[in-house]
N, C-alpha and C. Protein backbone atom coordinates (compact mmCIF):
# COMPACT_ATOMS: atom_id res chain seq x y z
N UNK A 1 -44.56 76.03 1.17
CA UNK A 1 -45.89 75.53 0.89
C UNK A 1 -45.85 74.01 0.96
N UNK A 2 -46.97 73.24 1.48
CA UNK A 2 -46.70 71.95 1.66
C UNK A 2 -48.19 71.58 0.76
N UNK A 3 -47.75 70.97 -0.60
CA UNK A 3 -48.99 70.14 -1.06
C UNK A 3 -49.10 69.07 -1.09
N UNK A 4 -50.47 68.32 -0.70
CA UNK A 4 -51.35 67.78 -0.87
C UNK A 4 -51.01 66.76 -1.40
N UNK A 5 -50.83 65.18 -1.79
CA UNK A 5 -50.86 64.11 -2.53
C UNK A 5 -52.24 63.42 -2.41
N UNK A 6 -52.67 63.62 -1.38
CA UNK A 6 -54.16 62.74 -1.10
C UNK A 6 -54.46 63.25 0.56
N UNK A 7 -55.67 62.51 0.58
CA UNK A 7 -56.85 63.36 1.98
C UNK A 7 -55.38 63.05 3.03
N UNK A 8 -55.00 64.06 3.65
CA UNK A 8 -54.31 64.18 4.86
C UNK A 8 -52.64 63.61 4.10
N UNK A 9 -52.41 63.44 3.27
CA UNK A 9 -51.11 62.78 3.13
C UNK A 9 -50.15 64.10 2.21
N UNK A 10 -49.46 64.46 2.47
CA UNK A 10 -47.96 65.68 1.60
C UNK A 10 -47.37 65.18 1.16
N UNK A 11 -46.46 65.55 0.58
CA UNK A 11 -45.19 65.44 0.08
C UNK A 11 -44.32 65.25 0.57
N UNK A 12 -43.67 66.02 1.13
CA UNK A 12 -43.26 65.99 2.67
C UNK A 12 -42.81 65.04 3.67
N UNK A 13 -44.09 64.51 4.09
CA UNK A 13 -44.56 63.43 4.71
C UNK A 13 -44.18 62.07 4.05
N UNK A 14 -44.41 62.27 2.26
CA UNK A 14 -44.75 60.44 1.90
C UNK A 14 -42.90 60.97 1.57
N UNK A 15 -41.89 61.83 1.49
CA UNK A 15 -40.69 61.52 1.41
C UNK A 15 -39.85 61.44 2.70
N UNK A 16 -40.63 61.63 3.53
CA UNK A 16 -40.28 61.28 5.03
C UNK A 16 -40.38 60.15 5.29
N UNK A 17 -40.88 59.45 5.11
CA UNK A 17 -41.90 57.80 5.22
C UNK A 17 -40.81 56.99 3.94
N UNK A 18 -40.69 57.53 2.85
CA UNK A 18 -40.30 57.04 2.28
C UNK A 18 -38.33 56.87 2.47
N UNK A 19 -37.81 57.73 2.94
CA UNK A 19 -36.45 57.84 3.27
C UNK A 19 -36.36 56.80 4.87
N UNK A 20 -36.80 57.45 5.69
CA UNK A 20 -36.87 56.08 6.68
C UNK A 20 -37.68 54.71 6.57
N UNK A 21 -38.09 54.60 5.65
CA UNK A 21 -38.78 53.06 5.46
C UNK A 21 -37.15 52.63 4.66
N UNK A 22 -36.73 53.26 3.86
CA UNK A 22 -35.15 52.93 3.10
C UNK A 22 -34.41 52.78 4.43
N UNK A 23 -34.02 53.51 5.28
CA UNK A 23 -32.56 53.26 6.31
C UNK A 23 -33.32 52.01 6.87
N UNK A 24 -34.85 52.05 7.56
CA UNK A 24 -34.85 50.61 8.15
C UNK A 24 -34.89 49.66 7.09
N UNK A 25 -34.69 49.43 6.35
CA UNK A 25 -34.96 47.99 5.78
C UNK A 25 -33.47 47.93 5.16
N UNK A 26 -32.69 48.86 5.35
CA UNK A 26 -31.07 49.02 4.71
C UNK A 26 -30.43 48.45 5.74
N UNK A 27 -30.45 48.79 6.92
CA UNK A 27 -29.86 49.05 7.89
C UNK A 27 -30.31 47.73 9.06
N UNK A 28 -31.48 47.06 9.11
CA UNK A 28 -31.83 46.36 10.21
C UNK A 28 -32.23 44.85 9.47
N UNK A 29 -30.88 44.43 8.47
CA UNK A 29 -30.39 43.39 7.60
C UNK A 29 -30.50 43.20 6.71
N UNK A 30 -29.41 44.06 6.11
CA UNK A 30 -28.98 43.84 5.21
C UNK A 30 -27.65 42.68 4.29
N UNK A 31 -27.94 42.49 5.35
CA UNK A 31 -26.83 41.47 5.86
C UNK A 31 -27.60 40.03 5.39
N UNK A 32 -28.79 40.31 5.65
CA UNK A 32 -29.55 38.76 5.60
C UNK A 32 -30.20 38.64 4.05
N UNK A 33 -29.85 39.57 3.23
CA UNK A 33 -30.25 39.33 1.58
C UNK A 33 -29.24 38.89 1.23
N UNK A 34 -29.75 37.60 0.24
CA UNK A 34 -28.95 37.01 -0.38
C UNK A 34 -28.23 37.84 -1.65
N UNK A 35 -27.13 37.11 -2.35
CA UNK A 35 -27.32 38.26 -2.90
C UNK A 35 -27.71 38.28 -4.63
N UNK A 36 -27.83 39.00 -5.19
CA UNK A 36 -28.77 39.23 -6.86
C UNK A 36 -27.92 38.44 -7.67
N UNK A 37 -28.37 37.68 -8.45
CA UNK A 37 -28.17 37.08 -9.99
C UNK A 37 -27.96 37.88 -10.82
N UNK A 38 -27.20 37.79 -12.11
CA UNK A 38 -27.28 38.43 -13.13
C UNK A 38 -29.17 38.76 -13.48
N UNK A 39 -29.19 37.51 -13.39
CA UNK A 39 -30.75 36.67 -14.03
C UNK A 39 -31.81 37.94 -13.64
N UNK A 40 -31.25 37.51 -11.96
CA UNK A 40 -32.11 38.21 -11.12
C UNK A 40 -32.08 40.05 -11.24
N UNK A 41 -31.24 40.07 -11.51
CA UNK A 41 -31.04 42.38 -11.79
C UNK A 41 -32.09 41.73 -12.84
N UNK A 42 -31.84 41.10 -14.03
CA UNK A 42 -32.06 41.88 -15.41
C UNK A 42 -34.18 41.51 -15.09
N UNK A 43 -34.28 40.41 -14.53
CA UNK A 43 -35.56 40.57 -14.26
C UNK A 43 -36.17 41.37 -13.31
N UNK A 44 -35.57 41.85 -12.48
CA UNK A 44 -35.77 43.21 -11.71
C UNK A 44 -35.96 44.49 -12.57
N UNK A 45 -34.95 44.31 -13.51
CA UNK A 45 -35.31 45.43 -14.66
C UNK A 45 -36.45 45.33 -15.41
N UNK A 46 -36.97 44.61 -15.64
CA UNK A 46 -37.77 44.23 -16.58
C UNK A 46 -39.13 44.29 -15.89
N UNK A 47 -39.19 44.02 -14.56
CA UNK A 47 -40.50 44.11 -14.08
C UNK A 47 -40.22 45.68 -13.42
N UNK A 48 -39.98 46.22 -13.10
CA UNK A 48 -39.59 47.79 -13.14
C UNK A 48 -39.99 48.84 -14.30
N UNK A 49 -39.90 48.22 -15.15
CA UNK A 49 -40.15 48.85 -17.08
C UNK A 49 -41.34 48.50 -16.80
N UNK A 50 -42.14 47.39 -16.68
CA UNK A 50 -43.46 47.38 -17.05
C UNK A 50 -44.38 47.65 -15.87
N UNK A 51 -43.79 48.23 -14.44
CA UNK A 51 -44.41 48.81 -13.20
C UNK A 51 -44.90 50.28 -13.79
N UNK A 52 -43.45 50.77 -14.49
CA UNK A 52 -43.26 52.05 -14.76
C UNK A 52 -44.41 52.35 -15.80
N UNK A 53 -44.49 51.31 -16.83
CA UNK A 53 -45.54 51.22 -17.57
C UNK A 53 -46.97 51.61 -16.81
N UNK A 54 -47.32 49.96 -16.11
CA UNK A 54 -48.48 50.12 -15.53
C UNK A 54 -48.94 51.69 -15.01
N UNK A 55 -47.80 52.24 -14.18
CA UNK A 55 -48.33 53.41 -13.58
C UNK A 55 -48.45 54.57 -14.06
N UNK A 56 -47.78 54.44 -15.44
CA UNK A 56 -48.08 55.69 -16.40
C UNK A 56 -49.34 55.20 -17.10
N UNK A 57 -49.88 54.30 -17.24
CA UNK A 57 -51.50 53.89 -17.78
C UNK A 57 -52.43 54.24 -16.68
N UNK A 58 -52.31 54.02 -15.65
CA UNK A 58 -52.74 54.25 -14.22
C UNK A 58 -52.84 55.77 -14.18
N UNK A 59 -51.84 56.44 -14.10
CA UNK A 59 -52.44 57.77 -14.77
C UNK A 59 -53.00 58.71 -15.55
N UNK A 60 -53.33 57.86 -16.85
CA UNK A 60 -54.01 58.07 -17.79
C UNK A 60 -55.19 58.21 -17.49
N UNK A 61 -55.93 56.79 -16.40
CA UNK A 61 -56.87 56.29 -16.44
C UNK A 61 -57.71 57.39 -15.18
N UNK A 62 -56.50 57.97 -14.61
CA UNK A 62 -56.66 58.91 -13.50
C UNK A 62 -57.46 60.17 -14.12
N UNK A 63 -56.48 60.90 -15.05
CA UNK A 63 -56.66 61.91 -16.03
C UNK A 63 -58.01 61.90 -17.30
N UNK A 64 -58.56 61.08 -17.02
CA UNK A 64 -59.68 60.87 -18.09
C UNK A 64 -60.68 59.70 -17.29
N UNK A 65 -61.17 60.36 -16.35
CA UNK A 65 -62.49 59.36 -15.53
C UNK A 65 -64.04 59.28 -16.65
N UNK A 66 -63.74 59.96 -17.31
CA UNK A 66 -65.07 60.35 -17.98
C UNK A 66 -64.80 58.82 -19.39
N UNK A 67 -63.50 58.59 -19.27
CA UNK A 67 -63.21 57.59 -20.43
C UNK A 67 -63.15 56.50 -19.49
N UNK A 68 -62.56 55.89 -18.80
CA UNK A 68 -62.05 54.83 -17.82
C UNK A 68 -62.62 54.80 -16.79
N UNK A 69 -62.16 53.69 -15.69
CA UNK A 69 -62.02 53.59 -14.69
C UNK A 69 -60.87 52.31 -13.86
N UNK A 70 -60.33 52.67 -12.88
CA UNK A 70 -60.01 52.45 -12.63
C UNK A 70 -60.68 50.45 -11.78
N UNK A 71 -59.86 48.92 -12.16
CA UNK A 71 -60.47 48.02 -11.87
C UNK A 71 -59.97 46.94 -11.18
N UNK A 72 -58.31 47.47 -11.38
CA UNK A 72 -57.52 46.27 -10.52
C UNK A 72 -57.38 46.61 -9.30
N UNK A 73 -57.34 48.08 -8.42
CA UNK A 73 -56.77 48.45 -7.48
C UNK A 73 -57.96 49.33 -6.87
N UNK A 74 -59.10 48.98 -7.72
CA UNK A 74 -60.06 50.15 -7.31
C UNK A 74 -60.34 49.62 -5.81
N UNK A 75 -60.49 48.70 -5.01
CA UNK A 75 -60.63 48.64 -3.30
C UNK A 75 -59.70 49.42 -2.71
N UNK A 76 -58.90 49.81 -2.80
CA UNK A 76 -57.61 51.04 -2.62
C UNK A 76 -57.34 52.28 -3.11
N UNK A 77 -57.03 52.44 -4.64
CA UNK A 77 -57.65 53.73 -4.51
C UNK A 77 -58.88 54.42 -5.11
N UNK A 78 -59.94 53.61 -5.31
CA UNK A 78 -61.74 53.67 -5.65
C UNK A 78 -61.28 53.95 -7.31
N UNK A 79 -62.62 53.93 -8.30
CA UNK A 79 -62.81 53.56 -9.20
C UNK A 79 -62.17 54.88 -10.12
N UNK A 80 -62.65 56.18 -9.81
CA UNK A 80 -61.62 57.10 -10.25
C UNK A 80 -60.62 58.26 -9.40
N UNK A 81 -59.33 56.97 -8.87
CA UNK A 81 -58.61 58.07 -8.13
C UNK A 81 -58.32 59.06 -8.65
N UNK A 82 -57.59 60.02 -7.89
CA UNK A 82 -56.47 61.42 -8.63
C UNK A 82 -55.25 60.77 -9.10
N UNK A 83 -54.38 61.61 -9.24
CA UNK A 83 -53.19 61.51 -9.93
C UNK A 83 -52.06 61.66 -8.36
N UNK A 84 -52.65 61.96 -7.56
CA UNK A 84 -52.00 61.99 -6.21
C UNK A 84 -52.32 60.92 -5.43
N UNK A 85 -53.07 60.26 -5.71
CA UNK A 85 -53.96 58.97 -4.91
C UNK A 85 -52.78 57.42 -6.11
N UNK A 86 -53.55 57.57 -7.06
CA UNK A 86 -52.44 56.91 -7.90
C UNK A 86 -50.74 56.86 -7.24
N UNK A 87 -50.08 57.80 -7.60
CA UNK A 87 -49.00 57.98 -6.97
C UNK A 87 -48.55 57.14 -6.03
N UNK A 88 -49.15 57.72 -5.21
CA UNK A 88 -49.17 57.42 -3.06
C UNK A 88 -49.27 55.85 -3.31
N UNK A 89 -50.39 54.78 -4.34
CA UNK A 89 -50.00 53.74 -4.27
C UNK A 89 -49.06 53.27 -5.32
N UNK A 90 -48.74 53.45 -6.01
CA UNK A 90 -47.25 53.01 -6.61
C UNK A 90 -46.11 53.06 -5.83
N UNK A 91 -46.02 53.78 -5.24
CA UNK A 91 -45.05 54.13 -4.60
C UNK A 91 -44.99 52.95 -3.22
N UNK A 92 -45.84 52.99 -2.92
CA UNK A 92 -45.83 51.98 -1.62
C UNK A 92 -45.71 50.50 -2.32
N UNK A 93 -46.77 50.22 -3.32
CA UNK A 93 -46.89 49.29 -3.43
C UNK A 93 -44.95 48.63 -4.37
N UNK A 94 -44.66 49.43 -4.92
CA UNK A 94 -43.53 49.46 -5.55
C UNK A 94 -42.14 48.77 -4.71
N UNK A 95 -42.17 50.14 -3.63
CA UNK A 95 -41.46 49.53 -2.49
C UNK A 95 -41.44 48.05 -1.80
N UNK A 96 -42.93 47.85 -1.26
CA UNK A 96 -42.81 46.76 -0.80
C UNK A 96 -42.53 45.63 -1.39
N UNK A 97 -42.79 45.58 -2.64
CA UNK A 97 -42.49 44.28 -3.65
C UNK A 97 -40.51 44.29 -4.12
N UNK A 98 -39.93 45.75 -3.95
CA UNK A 98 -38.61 45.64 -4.26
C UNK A 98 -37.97 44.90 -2.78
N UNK A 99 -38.56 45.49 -1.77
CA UNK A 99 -37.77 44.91 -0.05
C UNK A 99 -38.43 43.37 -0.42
N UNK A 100 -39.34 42.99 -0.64
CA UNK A 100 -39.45 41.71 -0.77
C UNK A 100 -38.83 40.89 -1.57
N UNK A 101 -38.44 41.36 -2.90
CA UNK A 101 -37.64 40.83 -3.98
C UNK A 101 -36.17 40.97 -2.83
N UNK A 102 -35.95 41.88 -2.57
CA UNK A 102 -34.42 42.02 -1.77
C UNK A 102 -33.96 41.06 -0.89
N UNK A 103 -35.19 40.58 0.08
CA UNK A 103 -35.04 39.85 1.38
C UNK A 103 -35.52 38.14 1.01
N UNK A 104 -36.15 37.99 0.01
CA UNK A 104 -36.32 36.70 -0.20
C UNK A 104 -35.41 35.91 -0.19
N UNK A 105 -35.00 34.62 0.09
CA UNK A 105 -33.82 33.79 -0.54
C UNK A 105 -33.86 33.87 -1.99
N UNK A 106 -32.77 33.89 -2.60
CA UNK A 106 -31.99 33.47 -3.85
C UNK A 106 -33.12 32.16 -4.58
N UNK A 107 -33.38 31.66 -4.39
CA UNK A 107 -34.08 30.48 -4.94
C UNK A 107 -35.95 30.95 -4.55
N UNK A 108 -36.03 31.13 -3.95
CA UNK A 108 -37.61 32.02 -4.26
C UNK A 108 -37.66 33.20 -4.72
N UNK A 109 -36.20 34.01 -4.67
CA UNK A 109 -36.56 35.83 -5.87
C UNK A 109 -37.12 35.52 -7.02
N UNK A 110 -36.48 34.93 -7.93
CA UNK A 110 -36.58 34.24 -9.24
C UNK A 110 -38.10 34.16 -9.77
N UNK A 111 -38.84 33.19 -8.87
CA UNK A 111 -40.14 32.43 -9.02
C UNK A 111 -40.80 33.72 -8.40
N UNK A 112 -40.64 34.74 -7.41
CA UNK A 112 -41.43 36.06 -7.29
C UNK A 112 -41.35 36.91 -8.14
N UNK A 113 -40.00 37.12 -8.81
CA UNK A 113 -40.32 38.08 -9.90
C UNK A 113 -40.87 37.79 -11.61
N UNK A 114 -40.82 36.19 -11.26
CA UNK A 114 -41.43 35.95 -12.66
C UNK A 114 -42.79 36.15 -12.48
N UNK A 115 -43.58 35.52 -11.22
CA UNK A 115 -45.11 35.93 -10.96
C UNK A 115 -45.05 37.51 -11.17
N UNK A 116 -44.25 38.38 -10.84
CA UNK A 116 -44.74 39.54 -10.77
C UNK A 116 -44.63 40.27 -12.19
N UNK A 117 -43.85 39.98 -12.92
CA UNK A 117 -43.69 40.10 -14.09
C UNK A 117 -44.97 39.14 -15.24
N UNK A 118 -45.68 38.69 -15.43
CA UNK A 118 -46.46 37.90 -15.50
C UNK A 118 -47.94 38.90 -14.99
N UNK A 119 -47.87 39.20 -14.02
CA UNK A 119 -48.90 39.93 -13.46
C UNK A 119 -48.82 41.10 -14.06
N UNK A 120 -47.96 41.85 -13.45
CA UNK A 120 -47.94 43.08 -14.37
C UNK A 120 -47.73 43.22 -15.96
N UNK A 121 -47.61 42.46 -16.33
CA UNK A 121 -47.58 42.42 -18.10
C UNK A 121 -48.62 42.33 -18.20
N UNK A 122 -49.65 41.45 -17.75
CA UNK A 122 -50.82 41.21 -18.22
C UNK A 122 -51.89 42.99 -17.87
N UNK A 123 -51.54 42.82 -16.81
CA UNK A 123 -52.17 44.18 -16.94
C UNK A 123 -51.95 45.23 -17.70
N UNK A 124 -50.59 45.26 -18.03
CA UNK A 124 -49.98 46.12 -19.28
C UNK A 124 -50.68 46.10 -20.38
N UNK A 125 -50.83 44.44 -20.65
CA UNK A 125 -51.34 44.48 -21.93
C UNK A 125 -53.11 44.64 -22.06
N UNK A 126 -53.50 44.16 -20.43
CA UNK A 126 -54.74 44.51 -21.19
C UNK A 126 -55.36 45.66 -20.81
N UNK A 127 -54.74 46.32 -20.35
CA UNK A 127 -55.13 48.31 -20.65
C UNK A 127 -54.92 48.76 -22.13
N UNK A 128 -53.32 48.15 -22.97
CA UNK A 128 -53.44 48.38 -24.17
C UNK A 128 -54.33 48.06 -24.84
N UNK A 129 -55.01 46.69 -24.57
CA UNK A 129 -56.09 46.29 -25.59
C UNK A 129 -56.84 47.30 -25.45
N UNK A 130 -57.43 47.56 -24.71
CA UNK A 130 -58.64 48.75 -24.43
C UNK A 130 -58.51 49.91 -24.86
N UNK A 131 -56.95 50.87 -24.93
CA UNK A 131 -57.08 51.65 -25.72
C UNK A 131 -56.27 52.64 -24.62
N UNK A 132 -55.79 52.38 -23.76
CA UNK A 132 -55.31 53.21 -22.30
C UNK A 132 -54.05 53.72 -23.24
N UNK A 133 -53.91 54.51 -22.86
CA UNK A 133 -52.29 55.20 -23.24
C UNK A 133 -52.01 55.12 -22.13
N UNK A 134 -49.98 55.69 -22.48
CA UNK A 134 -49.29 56.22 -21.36
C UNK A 134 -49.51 57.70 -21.21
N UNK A 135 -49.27 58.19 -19.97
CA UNK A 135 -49.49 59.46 -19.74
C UNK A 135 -47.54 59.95 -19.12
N UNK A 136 -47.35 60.46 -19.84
CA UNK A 136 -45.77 60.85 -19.86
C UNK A 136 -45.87 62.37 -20.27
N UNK A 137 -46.02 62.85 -19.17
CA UNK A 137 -45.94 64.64 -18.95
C UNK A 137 -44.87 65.02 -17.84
N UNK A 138 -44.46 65.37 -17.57
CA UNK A 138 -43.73 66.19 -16.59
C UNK A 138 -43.69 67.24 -16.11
């Protein structure tokens, strides 16, 4: 059985996309990333925790349209995506910001992951103000 994540997109498919988007960006220089800081993992970690955050609020906000809506990302996935629409952009958007953290020089990772950390906190926090939970089901 092949389900569904969003209009025309599987499972399937976004781990197909997602395994070869990994070998090319592994494989066609890797050579040319500098390489990670202590500094740099532990703020990689840290903006990772509060991605993980964001997107478990993001699904909250998915799971209860009648309470929320969706306001930072709504030009992408509209004001109340699914929980499969959600997904599909974390996932991309996730990726591209880790290959970018990866491939940057050493002296601009730093200053990208503090903006991004910065960004995403704030959004962290102000879904908490409002009252958003995490949605942590499995």
């Amino acid at each position: 059985m092949d389900y569904k994540l969003a209009k025309g997109i599987t499972i399937a498919s976004t781990i197909q996309a997602a395994v070869i988007g990994t070998i090319v960006l592994y494989s066609c220089g890797s050579q040319a990333a500098d390489t990670w800081t202590d500094k740099q993992v532990n703020l990689g970690i840290a903006w990772g925790i509060l991605q993980t955050i964001d997107y478990s609020q993001t699904l909250y906000i998915a799971k209860h349209p009648e309470q929320y809506y969706e306001k930072e990302s709504s030009r992408y996935m509209g004001k109340h995506p699914s929980t499969s629409r959600v997904t599909n952009h974390f996932i991309v958007t996730t990726g591209i910001k880790l290959a970018i953290m990866h491939y940057l020089p050493s002296e601009y990772r730093t200053m990208f992951q503090y903006v991004n950390i910065v960004y995403t906190g704030n959004i962290v926090y102000q879904n908490y103000r409002i009252g958003i939970e995490l949605d942590i089901s499995f």
